[in-house]
N, C-alpha and C. Protein backbone atom coordinates (compact mmCIF):
# COMPACT_ATOMS: atom_id res chain seq x y z
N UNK A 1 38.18 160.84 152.24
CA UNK A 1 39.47 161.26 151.73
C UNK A 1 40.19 160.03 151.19
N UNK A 2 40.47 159.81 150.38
CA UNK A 2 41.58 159.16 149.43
C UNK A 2 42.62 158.60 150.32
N UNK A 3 43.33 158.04 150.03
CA UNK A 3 44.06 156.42 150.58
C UNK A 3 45.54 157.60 150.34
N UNK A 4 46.41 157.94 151.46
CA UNK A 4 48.02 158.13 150.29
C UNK A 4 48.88 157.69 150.33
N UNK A 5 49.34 158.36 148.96
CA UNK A 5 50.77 157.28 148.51
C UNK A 5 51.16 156.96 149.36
N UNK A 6 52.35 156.18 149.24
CA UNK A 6 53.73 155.79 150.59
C UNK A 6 54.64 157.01 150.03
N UNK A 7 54.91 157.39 149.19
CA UNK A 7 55.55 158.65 148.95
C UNK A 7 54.71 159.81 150.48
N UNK A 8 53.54 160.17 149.95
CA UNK A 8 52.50 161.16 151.00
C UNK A 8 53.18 160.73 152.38
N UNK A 9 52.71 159.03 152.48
CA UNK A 9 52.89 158.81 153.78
C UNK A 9 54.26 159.00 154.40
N UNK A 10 55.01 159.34 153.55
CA UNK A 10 56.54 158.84 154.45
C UNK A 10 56.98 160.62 154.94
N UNK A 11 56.47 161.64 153.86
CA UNK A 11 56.46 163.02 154.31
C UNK A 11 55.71 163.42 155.36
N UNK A 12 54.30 162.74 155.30
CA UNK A 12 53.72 163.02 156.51
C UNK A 12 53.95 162.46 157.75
N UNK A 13 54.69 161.32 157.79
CA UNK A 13 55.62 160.93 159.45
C UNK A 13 56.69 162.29 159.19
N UNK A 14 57.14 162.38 158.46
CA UNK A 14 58.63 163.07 158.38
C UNK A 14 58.45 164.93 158.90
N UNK A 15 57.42 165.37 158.34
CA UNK A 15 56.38 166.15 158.64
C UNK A 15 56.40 166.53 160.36
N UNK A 16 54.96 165.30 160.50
CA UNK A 16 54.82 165.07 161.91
C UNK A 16 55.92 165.62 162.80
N UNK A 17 56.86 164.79 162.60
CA UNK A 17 58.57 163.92 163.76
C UNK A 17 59.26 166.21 164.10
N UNK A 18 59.19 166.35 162.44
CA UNK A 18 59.80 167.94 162.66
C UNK A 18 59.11 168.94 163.08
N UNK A 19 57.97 168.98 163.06
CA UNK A 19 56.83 170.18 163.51
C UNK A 19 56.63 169.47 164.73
N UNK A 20 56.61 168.43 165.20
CA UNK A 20 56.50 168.31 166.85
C UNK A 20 58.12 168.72 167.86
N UNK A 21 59.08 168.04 167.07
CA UNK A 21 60.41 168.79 167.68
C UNK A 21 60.64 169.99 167.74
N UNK A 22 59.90 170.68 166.59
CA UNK A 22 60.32 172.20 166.88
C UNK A 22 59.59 173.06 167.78
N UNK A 23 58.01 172.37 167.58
CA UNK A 23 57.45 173.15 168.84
C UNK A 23 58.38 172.51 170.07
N UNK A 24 58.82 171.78 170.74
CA UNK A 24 58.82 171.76 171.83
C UNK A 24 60.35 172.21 171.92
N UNK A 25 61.25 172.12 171.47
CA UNK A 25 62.43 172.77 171.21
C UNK A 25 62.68 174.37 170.66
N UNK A 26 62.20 174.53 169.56
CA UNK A 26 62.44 176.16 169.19
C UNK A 26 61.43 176.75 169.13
N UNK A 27 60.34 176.70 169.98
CA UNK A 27 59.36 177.86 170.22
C UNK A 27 58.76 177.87 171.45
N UNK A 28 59.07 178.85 171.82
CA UNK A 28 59.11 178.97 173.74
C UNK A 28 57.63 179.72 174.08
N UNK A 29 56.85 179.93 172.90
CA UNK A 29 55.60 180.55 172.85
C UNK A 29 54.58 179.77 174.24
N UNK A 30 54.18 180.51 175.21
CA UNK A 30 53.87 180.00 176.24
C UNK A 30 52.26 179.74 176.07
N UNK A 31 52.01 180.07 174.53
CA UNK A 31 50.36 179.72 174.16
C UNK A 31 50.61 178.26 173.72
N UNK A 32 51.43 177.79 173.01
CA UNK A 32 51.98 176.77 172.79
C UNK A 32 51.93 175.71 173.56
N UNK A 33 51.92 175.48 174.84
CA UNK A 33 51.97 174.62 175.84
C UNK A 33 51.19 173.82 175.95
N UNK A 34 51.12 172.32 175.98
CA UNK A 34 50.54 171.25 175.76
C UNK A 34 50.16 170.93 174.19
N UNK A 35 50.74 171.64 173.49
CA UNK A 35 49.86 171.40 172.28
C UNK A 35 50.53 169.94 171.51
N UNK A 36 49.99 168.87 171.37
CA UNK A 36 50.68 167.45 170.68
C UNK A 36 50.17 167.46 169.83
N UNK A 37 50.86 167.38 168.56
CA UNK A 37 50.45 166.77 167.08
C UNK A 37 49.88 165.74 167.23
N UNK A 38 48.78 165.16 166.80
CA UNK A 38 48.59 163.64 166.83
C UNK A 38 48.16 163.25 165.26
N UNK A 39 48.37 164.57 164.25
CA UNK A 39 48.47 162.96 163.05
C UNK A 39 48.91 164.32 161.66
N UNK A 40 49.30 164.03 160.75
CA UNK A 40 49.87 164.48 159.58
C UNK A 40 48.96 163.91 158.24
N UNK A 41 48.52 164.72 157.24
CA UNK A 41 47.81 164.42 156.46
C UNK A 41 48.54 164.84 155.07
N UNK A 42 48.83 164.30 154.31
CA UNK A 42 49.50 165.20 152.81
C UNK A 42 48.82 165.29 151.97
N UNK A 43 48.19 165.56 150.98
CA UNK A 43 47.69 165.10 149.57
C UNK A 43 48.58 164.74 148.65
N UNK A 44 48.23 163.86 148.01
CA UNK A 44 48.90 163.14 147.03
C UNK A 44 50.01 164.06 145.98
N UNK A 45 49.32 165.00 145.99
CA UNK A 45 50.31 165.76 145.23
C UNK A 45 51.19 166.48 146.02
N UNK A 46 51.36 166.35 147.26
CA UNK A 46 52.90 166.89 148.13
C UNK A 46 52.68 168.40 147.98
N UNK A 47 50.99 168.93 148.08
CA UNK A 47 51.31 170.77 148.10
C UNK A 47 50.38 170.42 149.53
N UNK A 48 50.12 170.04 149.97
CA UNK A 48 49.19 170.64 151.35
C UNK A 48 49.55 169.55 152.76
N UNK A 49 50.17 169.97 153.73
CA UNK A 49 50.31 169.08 154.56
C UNK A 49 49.11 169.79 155.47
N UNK A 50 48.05 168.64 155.87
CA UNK A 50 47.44 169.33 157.41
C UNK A 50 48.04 168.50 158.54
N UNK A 51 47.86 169.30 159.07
CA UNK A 51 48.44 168.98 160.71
C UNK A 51 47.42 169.17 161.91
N UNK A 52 47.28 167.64 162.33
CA UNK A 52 46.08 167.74 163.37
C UNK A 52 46.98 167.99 164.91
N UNK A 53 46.31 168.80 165.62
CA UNK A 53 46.39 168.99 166.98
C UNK A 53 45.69 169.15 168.11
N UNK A 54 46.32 168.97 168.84
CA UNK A 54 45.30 168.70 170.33
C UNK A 54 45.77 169.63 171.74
N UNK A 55 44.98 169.93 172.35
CA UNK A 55 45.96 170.60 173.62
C UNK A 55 45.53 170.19 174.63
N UNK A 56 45.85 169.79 175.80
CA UNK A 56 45.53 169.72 177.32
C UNK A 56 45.36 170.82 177.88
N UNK A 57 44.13 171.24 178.24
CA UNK A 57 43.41 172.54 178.80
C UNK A 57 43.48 172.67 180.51
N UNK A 58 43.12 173.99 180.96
CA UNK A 58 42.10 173.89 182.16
C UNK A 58 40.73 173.77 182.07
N UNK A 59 40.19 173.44 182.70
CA UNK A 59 38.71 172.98 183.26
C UNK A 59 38.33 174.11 182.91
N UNK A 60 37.47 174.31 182.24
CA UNK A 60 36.64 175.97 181.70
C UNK A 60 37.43 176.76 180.80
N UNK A 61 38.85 176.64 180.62
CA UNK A 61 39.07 177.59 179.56
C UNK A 61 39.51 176.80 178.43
N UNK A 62 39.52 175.42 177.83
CA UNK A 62 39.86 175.12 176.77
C UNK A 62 39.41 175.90 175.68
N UNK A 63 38.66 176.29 175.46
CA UNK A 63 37.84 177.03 174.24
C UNK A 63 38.88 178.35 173.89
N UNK A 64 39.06 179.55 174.72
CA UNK A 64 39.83 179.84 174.77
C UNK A 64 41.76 179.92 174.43
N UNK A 65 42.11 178.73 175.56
CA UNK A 65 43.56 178.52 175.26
C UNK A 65 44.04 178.04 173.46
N UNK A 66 42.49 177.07 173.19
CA UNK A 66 42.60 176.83 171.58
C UNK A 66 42.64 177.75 171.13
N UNK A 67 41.82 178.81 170.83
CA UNK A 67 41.57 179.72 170.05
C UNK A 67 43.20 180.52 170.03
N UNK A 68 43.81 180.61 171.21
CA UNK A 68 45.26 181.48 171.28
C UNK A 68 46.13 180.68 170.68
N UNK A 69 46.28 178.98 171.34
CA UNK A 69 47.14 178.23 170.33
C UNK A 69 46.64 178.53 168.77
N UNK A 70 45.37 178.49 168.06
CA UNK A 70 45.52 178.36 166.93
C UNK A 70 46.21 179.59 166.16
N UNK A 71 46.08 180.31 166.37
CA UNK A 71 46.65 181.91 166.41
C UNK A 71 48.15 181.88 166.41
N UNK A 72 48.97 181.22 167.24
CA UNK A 72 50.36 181.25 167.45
C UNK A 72 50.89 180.26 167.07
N UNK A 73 49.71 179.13 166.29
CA UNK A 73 50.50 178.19 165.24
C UNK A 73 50.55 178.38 164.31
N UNK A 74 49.23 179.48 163.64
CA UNK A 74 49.07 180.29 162.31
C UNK A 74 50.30 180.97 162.19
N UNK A 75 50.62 181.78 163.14
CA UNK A 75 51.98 182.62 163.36
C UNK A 75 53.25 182.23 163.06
N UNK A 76 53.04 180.83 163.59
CA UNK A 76 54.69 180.07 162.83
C UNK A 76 54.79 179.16 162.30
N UNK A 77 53.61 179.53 161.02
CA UNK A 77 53.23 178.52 160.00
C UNK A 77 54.42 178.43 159.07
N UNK A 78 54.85 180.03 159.02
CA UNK A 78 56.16 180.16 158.09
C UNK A 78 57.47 179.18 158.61
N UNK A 79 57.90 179.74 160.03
CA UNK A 79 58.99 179.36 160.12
C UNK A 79 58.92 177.91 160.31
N UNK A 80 58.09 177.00 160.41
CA UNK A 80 57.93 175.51 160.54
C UNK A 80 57.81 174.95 159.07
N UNK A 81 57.58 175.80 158.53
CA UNK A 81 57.00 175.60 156.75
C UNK A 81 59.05 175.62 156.09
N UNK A 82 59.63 176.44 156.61
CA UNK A 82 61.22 176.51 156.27
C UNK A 82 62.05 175.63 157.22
N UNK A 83 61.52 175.00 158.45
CA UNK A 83 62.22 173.73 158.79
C UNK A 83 62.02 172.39 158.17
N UNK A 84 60.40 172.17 157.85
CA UNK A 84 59.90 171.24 157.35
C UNK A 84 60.76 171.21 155.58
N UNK A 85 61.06 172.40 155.22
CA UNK A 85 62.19 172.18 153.60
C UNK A 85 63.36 172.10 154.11
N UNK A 86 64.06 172.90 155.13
CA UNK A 86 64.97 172.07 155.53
C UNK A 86 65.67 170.91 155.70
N UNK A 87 64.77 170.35 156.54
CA UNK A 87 65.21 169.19 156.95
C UNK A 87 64.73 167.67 155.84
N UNK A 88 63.31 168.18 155.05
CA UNK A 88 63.25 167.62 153.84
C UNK A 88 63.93 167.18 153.07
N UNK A 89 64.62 168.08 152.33
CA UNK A 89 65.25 168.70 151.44
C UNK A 89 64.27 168.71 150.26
N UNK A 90 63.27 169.09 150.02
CA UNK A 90 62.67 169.08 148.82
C UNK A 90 62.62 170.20 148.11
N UNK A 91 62.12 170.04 146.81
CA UNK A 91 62.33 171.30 146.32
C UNK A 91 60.87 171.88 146.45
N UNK A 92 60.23 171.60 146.37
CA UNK A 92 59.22 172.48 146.96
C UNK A 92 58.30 171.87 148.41
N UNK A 93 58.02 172.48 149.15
CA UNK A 93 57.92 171.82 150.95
C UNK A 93 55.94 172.93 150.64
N UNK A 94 55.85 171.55 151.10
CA UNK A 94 54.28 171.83 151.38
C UNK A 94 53.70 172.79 151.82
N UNK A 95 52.33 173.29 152.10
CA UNK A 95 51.33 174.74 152.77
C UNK A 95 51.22 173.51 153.95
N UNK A 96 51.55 174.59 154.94
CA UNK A 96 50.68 173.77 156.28
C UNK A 96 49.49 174.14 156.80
N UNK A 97 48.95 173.28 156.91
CA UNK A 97 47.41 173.85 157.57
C UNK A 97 47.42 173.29 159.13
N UNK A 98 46.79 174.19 159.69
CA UNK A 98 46.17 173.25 161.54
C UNK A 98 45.19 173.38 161.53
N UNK A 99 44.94 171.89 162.01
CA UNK A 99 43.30 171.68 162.24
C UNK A 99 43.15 171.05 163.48
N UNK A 100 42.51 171.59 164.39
CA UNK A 100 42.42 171.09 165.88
C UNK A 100 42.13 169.75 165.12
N UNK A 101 42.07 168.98 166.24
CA UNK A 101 41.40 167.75 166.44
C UNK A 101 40.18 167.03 167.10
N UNK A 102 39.60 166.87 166.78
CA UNK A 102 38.19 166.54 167.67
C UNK A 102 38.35 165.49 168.05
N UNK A 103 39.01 164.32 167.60
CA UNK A 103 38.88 163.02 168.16
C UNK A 103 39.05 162.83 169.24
N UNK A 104 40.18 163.65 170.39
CA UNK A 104 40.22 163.24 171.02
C UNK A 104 39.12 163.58 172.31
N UNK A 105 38.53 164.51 171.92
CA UNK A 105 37.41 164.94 172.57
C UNK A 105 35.87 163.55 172.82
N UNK A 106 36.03 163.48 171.18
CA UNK A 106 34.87 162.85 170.75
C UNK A 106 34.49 161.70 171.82
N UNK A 107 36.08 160.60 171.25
CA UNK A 107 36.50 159.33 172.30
C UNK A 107 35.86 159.73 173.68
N UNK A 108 36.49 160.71 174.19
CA UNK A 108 36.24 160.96 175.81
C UNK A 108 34.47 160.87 176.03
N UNK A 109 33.86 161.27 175.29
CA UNK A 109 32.62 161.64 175.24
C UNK A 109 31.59 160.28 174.97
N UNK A 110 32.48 159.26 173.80
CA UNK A 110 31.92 158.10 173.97
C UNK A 110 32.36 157.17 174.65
N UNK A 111 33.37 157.11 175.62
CA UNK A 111 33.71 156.70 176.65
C UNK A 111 32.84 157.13 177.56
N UNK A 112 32.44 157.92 178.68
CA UNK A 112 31.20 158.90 179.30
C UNK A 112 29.82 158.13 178.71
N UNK A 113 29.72 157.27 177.22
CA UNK A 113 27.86 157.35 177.08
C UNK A 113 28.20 155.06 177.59
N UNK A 114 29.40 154.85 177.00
CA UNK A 114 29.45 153.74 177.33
C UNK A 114 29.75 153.19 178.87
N UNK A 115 29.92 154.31 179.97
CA UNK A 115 30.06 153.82 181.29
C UNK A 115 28.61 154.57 181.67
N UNK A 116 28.01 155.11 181.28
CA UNK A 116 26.34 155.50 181.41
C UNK A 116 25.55 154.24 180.96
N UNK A 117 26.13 153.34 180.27
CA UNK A 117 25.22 152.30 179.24
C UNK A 117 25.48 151.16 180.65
N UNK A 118 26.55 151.23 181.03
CA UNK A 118 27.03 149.55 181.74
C UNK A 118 26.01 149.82 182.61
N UNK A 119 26.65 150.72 183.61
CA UNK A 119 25.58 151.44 184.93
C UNK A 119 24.33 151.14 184.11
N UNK A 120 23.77 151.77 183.39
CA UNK A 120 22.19 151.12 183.53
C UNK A 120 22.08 150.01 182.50
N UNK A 121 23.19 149.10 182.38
CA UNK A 121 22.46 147.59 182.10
C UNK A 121 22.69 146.72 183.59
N UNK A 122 23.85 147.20 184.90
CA UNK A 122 23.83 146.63 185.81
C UNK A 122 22.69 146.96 186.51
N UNK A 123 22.15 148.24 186.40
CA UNK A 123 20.28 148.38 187.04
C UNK A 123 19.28 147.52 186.10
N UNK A 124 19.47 147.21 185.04
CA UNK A 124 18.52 146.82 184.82
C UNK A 124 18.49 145.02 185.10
N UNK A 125 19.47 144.27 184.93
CA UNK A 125 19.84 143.06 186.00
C UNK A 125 19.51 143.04 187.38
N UNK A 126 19.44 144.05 188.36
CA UNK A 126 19.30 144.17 189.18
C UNK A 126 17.72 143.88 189.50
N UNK A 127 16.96 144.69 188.90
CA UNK A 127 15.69 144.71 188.13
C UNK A 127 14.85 143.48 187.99
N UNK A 128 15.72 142.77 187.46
CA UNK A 128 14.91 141.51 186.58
C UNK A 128 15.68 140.48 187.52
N UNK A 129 16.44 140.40 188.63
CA UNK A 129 16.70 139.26 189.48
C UNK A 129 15.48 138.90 190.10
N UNK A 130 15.26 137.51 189.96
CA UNK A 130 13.98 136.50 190.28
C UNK A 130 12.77 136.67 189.79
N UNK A 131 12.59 137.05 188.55
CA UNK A 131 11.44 137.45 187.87
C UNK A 131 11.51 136.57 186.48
N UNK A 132 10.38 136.24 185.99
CA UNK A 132 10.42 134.91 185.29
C UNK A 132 9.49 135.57 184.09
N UNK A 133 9.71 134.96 182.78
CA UNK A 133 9.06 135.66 181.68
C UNK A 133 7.37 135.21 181.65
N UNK A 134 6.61 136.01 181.36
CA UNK A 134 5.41 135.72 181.55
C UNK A 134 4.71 134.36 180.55
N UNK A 135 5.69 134.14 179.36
CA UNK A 135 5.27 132.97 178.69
C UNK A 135 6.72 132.18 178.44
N UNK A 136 6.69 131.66 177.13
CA UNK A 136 7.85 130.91 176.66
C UNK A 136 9.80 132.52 176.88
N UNK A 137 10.51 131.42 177.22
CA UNK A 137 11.41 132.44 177.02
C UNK A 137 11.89 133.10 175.91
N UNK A 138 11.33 132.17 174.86
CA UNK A 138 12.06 132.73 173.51
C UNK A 138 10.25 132.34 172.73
N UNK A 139 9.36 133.35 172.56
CA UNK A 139 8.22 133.53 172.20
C UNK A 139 7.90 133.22 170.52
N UNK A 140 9.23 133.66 169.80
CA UNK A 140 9.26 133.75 168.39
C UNK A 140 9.53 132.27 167.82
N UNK A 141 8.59 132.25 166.71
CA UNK A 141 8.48 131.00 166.27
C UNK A 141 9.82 131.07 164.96
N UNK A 142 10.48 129.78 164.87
CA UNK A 142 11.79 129.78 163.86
C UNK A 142 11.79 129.10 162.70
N UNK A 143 11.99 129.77 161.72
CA UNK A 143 11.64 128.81 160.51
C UNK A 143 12.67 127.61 160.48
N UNK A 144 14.00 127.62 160.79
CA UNK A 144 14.39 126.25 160.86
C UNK A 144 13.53 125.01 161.51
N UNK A 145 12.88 125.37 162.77
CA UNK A 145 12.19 124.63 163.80
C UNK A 145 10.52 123.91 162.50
N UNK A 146 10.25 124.38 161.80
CA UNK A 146 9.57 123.87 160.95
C UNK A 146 9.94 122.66 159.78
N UNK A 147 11.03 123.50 159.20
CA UNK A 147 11.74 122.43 158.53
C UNK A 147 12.21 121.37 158.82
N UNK A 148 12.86 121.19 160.24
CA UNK A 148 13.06 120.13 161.24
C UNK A 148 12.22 119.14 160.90
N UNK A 149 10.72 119.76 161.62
CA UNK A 149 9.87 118.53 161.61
C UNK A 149 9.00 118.30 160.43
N UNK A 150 8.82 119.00 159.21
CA UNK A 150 8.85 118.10 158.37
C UNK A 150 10.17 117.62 157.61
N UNK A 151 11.25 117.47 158.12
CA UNK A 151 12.05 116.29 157.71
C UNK A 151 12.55 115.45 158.55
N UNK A 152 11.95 115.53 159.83
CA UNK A 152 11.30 113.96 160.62
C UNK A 152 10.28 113.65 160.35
N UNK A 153 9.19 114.18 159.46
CA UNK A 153 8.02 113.41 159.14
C UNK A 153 8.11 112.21 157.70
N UNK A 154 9.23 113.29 157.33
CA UNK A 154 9.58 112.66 155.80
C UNK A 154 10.10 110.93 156.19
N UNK A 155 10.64 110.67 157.14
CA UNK A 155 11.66 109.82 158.08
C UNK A 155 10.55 108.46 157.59
């Protein structure tokens, strides 16, 4: 995706700041609950704002509670779409889109493969305490290490 303006960018904080106040202020929708914006996207041409979101689940029903939040943000796509010109003032106020967010999932998940990685590089140290390489420690021959000595032979 394309780099945007500082025009884009300054609607999409501005964006952000009002569709997160209003959920937590004027919509008492109890599907709604936990749901945090975490980022605003515009296109350059100021017709499409997406709006990424995230929710804090229970243990087994996230799949679910998303599926109801996305539903009851679709639902007050309008009336957030007439705060967002509101408080704008533009003359024409963007389509909003929601798009869950995966990142924050993702992170968690490569967090989980990188404390799987430490744990088995501390087994594998464990492993190799007092054990000695069967030849040279560093086996591979280096082409600098050639050049060296013929330019101490040159000497």
């Amino acid at each position: 995706m394309a780099e945007m303006t500082p025009k884009a960018g300054r609607l999409a904080a501005m964006v952000q700041r009002i569709v997160a106040a209003s959920l937590e202020r004027d919509f008492h929708d109890p599907r709604l609950h936990n749901v945090t914006i975490t980022d605003v996207r515009v296109t350059n041409d100021l017709h499409i704002a997406r709006i990424f979101w995230t929710q804090l689940g229970d243990a087994g029903k996230e799949r679910g509670e998303r599926e109801r939040a996305q539903r009851a943000l679709d639902q007050a796509r309008g009336r957030l779409r007439s705060k967002v010109g509101q408080k704008a003032h533009m003359r024409l106020t963007p389509l909003l889109e929601f798009v869950f967010d995966e990142v924050p999932a993702s992170a968690a998940d490569l967090d989980d493969m990188l404390v799987f990685a430490a744990n088995r590089d501390k087994e594998l140290d464990h492993l190799r305490e007092g054990k000695e390489y069967a030849g040279d420690a560093d086996p591979y021959k280096h082409d600098d290490e050639d050049f060296l000595d013929d330019f101490e032979e040159d000497k």
